[in-house]
C-alpha atoms as a PDB file:
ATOM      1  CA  UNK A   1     -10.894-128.161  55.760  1.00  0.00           C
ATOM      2  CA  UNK A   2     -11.749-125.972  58.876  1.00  0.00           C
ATOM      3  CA  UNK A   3     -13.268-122.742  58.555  1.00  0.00           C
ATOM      4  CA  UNK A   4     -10.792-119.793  58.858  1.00  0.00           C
ATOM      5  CA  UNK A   5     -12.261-116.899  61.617  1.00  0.00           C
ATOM      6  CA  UNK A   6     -10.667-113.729  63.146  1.00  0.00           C
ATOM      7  CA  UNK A   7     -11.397-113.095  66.631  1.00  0.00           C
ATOM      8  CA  UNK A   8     -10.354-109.646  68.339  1.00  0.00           C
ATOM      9  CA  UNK A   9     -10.384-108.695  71.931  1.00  0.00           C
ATOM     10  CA  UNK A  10     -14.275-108.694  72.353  1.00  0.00           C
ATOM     11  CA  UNK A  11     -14.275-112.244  71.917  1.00  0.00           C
ATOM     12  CA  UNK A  12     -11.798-113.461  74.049  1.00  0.00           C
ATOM     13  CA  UNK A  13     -12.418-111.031  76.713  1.00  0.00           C
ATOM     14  CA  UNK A  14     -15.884-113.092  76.655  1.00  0.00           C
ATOM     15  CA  UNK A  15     -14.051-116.292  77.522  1.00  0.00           C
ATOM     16  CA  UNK A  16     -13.061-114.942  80.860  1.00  0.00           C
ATOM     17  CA  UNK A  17     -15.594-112.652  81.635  1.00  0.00           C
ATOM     18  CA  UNK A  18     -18.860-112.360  81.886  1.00  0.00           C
ATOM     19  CA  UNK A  19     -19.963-110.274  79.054  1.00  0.00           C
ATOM     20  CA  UNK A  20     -22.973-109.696  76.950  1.00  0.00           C
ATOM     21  CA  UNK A  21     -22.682-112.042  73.524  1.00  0.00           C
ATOM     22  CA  UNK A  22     -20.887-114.443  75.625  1.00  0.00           C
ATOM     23  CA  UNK A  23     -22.770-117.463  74.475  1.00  0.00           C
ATOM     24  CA  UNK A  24     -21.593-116.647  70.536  1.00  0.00           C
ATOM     25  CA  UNK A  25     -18.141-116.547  71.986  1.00  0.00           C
ATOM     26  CA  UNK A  26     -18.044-119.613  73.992  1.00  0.00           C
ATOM     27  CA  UNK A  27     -19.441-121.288  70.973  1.00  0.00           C
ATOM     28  CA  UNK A  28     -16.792-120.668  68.892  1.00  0.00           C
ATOM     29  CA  UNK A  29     -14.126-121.984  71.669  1.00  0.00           C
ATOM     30  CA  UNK A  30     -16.084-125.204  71.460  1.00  0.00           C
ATOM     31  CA  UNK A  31     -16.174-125.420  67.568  1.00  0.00           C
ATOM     32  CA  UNK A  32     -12.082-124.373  67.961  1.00  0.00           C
ATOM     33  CA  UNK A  33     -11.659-127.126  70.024  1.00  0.00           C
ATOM     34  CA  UNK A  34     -13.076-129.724  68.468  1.00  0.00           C
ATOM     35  CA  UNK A  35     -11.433-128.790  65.611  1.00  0.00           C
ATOM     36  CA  UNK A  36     -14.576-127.799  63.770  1.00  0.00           C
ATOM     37  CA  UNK A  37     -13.021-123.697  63.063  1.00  0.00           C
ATOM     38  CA  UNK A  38      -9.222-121.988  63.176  1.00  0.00           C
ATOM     39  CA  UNK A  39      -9.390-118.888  65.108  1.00  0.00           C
ATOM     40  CA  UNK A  40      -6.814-116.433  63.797  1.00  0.00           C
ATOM     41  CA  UNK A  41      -5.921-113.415  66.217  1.00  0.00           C
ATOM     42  CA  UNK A  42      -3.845-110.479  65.755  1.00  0.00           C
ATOM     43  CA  UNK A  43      -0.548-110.016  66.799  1.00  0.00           C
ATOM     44  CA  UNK A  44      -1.472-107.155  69.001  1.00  0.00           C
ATOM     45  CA  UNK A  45      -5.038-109.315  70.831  1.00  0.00           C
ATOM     46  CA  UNK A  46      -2.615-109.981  73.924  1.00  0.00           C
ATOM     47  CA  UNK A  47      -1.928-106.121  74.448  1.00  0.00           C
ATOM     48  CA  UNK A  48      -5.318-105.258  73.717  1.00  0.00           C
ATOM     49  CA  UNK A  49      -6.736-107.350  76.351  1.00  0.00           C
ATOM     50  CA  UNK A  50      -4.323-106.217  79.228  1.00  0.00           C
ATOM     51  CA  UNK A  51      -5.004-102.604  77.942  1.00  0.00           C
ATOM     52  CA  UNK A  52      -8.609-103.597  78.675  1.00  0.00           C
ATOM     53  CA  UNK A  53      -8.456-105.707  82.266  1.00  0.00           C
ATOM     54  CA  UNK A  54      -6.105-102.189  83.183  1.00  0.00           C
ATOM     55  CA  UNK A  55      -8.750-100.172  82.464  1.00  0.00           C
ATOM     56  CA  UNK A  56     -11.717-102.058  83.795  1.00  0.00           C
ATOM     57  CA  UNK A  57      -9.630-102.512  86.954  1.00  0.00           C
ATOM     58  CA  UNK A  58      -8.788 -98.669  87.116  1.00  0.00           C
ATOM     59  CA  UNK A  59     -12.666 -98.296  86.803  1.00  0.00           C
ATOM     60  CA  UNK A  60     -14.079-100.425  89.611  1.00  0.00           C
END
């Protein structure tokens, strides 16, 4: 049986950008997909990662 992990916004902000600790987040997108892991995120990870693009957009 897969290996049960909660992600939160750090890590899949990492997927798109390009972030320090990237590597340790693109590493567990490749154990997700090949089936290796279940990442679990909270309800509120979609909201927390336009809250941060808004922000980092308002910034630069």
């Amino acid at each position: 049986m897969p290996v049960k992990m909660v992600i939160d916004c750090s890590i899949a902000v990492n997927w798109i950008l390009n972030e320090p600790g990237r590597a340790i987040s693109m590493r567990l997108l490749e154990r997700w997909q090949a089936g290796e892991i279940v990442l679990i995120a909270p309800d509120l990870l979609l909201a927390e990662f336009a809250s941060l693009l808004a922000k980092r957009h308002r910034r630069k």
